[in-house]
C-alpha atoms as a PDB file:
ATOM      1  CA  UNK A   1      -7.463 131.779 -13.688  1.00  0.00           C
ATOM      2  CA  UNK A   2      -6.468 129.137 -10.988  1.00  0.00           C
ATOM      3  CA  UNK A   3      -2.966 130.034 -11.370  1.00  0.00           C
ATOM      4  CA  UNK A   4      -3.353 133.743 -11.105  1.00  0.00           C
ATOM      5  CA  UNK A   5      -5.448 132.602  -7.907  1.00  0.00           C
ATOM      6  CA  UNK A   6      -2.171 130.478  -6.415  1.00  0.00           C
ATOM      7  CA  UNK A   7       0.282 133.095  -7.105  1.00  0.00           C
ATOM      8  CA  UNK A   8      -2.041 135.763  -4.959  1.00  0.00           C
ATOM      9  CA  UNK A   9      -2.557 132.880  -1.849  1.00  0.00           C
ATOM     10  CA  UNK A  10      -5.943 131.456  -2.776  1.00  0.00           C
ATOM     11  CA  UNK A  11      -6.447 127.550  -3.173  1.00  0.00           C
ATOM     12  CA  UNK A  12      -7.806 126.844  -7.011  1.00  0.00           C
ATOM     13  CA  UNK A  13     -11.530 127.179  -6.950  1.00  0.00           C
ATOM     14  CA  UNK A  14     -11.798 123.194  -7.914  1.00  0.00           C
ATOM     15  CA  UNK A  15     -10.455 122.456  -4.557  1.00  0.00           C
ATOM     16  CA  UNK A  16     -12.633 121.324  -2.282  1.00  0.00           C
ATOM     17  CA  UNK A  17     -12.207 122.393   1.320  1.00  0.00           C
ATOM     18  CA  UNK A  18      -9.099 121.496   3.183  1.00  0.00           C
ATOM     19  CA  UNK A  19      -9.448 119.543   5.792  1.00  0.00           C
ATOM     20  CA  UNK A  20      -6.331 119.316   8.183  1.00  0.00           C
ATOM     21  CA  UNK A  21      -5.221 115.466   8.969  1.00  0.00           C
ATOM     22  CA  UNK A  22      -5.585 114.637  12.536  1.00  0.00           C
ATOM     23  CA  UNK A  23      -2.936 113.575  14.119  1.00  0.00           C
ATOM     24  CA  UNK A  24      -1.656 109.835  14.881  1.00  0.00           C
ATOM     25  CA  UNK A  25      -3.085 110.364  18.495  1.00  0.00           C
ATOM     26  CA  UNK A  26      -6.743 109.374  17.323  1.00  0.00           C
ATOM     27  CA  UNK A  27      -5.444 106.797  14.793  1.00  0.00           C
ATOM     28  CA  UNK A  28      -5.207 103.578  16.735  1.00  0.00           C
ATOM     29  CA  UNK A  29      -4.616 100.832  14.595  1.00  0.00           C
ATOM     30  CA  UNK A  30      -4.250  97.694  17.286  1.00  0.00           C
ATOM     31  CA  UNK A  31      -6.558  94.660  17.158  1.00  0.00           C
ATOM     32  CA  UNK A  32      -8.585  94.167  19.966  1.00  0.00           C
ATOM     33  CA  UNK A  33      -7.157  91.065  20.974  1.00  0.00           C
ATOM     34  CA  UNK A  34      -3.934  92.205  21.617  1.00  0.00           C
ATOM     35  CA  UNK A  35      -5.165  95.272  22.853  1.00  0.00           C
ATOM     36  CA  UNK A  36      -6.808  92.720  25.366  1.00  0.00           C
ATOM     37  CA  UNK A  37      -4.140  90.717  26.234  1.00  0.00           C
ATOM     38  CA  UNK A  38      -1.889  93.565  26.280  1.00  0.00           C
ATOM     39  CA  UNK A  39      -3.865  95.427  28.615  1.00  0.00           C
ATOM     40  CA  UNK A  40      -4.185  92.275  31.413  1.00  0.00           C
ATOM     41  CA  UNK A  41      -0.477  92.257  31.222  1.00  0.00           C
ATOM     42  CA  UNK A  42      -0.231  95.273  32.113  1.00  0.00           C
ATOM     43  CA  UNK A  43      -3.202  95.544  34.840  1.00  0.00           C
ATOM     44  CA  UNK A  44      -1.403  92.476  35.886  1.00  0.00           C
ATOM     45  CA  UNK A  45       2.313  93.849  36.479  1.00  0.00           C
ATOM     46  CA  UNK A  46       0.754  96.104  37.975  1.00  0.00           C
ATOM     47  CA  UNK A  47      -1.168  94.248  40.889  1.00  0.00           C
ATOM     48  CA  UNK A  48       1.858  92.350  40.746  1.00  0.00           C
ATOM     49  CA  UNK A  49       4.133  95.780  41.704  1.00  0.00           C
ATOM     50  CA  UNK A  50       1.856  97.001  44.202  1.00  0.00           C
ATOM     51  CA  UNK A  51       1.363  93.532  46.496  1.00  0.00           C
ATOM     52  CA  UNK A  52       4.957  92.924  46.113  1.00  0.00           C
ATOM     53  CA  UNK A  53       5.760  96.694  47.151  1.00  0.00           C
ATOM     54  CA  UNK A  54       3.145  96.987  50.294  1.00  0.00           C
ATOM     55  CA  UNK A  55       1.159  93.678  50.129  1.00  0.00           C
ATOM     56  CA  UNK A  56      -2.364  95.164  49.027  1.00  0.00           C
ATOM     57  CA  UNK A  57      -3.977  96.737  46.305  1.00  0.00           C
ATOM     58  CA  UNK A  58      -4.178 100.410  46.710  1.00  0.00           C
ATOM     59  CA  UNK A  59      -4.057 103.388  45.114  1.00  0.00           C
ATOM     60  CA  UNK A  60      -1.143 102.665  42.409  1.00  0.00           C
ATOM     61  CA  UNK A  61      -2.630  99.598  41.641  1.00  0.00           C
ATOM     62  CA  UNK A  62      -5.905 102.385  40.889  1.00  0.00           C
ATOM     63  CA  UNK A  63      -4.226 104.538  38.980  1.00  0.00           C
ATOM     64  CA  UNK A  64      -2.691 102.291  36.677  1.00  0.00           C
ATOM     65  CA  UNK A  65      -6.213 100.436  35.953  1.00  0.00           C
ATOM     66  CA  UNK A  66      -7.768 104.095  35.030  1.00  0.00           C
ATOM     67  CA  UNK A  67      -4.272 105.219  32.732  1.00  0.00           C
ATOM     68  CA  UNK A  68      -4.501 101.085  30.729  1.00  0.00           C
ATOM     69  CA  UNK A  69      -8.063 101.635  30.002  1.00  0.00           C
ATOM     70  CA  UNK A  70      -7.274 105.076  28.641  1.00  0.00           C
ATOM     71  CA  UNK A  71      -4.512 103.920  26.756  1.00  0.00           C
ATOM     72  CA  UNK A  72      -6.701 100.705  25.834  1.00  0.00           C
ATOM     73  CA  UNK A  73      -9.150 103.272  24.166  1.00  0.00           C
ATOM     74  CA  UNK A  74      -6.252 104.619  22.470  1.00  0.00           C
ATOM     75  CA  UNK A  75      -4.220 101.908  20.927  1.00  0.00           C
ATOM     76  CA  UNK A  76      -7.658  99.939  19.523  1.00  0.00           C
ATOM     77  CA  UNK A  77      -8.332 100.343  16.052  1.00  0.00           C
ATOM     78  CA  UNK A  78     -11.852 101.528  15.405  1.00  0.00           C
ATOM     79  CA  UNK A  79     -13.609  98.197  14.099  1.00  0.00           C
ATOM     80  CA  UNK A  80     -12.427  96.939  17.337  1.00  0.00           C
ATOM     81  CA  UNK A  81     -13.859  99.269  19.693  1.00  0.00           C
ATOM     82  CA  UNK A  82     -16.801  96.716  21.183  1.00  0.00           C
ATOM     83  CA  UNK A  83     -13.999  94.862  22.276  1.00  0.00           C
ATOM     84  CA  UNK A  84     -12.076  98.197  24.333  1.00  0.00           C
ATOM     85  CA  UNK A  85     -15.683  99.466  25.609  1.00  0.00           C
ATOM     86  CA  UNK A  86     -16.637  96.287  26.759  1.00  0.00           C
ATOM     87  CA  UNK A  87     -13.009  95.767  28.885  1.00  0.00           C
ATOM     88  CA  UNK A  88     -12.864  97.386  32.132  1.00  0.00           C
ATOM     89  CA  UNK A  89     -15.008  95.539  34.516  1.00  0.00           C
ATOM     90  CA  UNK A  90     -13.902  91.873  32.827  1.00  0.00           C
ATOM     91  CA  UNK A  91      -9.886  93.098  33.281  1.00  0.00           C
ATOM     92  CA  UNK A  92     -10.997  94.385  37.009  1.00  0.00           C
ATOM     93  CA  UNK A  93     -13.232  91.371  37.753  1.00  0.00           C
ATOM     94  CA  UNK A  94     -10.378  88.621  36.438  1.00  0.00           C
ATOM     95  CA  UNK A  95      -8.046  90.529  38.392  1.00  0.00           C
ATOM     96  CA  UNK A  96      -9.599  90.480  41.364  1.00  0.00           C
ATOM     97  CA  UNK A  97     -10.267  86.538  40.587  1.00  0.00           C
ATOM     98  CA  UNK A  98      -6.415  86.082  39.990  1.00  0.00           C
ATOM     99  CA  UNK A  99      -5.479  88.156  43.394  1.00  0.00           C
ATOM    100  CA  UNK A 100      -7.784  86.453  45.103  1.00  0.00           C
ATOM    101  CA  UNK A 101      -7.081  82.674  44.139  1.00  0.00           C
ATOM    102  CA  UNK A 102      -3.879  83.334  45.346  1.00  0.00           C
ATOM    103  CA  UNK A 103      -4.185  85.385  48.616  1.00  0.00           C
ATOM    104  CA  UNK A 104      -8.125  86.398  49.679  1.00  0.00           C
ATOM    105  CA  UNK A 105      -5.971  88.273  52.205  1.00  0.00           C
ATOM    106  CA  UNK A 106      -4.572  91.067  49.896  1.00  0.00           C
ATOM    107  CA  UNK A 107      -7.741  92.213  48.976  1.00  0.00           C
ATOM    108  CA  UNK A 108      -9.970  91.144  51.745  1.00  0.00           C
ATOM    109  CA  UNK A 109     -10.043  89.994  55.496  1.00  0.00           C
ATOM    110  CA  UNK A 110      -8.002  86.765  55.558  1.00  0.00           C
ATOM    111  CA  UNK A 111     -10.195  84.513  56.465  1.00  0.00           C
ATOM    112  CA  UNK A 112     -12.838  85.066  53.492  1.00  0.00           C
ATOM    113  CA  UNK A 113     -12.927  82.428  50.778  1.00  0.00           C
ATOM    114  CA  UNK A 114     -12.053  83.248  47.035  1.00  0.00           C
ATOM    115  CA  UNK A 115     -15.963  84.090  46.079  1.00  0.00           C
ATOM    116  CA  UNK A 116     -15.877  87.001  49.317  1.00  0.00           C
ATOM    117  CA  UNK A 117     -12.351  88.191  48.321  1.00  0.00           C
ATOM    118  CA  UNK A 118     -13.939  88.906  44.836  1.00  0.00           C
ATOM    119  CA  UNK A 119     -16.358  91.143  45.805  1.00  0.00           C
ATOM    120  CA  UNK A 120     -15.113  92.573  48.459  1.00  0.00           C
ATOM    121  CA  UNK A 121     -11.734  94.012  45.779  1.00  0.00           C
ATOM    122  CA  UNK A 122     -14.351  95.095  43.496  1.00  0.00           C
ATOM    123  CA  UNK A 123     -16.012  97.038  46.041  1.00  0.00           C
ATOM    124  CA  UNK A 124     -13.050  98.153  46.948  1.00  0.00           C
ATOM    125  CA  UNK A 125     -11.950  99.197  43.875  1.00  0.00           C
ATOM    126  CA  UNK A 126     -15.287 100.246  42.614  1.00  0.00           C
ATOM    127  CA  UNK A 127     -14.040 104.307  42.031  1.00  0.00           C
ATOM    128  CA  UNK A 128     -10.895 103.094  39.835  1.00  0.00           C
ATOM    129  CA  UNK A 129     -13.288 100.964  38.085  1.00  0.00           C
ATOM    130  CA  UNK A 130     -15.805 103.771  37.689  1.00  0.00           C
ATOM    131  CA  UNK A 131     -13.123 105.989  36.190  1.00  0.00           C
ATOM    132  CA  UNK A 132     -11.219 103.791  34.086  1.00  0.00           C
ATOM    133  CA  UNK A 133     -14.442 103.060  32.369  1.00  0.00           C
ATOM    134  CA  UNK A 134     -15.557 106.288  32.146  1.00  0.00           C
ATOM    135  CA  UNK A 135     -11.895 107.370  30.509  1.00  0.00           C
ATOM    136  CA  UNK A 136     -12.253 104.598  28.635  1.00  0.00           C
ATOM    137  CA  UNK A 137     -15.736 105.292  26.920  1.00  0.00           C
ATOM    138  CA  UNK A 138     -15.090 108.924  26.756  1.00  0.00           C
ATOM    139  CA  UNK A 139     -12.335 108.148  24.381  1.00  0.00           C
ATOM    140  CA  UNK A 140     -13.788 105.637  22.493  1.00  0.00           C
ATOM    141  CA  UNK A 141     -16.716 108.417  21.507  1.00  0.00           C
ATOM    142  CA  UNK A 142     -14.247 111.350  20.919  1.00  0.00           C
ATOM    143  CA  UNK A 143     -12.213 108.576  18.815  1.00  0.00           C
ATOM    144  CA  UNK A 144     -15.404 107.979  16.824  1.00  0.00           C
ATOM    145  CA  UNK A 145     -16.898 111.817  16.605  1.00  0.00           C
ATOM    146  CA  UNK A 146     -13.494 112.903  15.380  1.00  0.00           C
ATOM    147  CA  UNK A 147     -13.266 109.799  13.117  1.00  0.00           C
ATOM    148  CA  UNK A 148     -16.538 111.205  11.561  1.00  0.00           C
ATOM    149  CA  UNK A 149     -16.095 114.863  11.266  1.00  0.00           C
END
């Protein structure tokens, strides 16, 4: 009977349902430590680019932050994603440590010390941070929904 059922376009009735592979998008399979180091690279180069370019952190230095945590949620294979969802604010806050031990001025007035300079680029930088973690988390639960269904 199944074959009479195959030759008309019907799967055999012992098949169970089909279920259509996702695609590699969803399928990161990264650790999260060199997801990690990776992504400071990157966030990095970046801060690197932008106070080289114009000699502050500004909007490209922004949008990169928000696209590496999106692609951070990506790349991280799913055991690791504690590591990815807990990211963001410790690759914005050691950035704005690095940036700041070597020029308070790029991200604050240029007279504040190092601690000042810290705070003052996170608050700053407080809506790219916002975002990038939100992008970030969002993924990392679509990543796991779809990784369940």
């Amino acid at each position: 009977m199944s074959e009479a059922r195959a030759r008309v376009g019907h799967p055999p009735l012992h098949a169970g349902p089909r279920r259509q592979a996702p695609s590699y998008f969803w399928h990161g399979d990264t650790s999260g430590s060199e997801v990690v180091a990776l992504c400071s690279a990157l966030v990095l180069t970046a801060a690197t680019i932008e106070i080289t370019m114009v000699g502050h952190l500004r909007l490209f230095f922004d949008l990169c932050f928000v696209m590496i945590c999106l692609a951070a949620a990506v790349l991280v294979r799913p055991r690791d994603f504690f590591t990815v969802g807990v990211l963001p604010p410790l690759l914005m806050f050691g950035t704005m440590v690095i940036v700041a031990f070597n020029g308070p001025k790029v991200i604050a007035r240029p007279q504040d010390g190092v601690v000042q300079a810290v705070i003052t680029g996170l608050a700053h930088h407080s809506m790219a941070l916002f975002a990038g973690y939100a992008v970030c988390l969002g993924m990392l639960l679509a990543r796991q929904r779809l990784r369940h269904h």
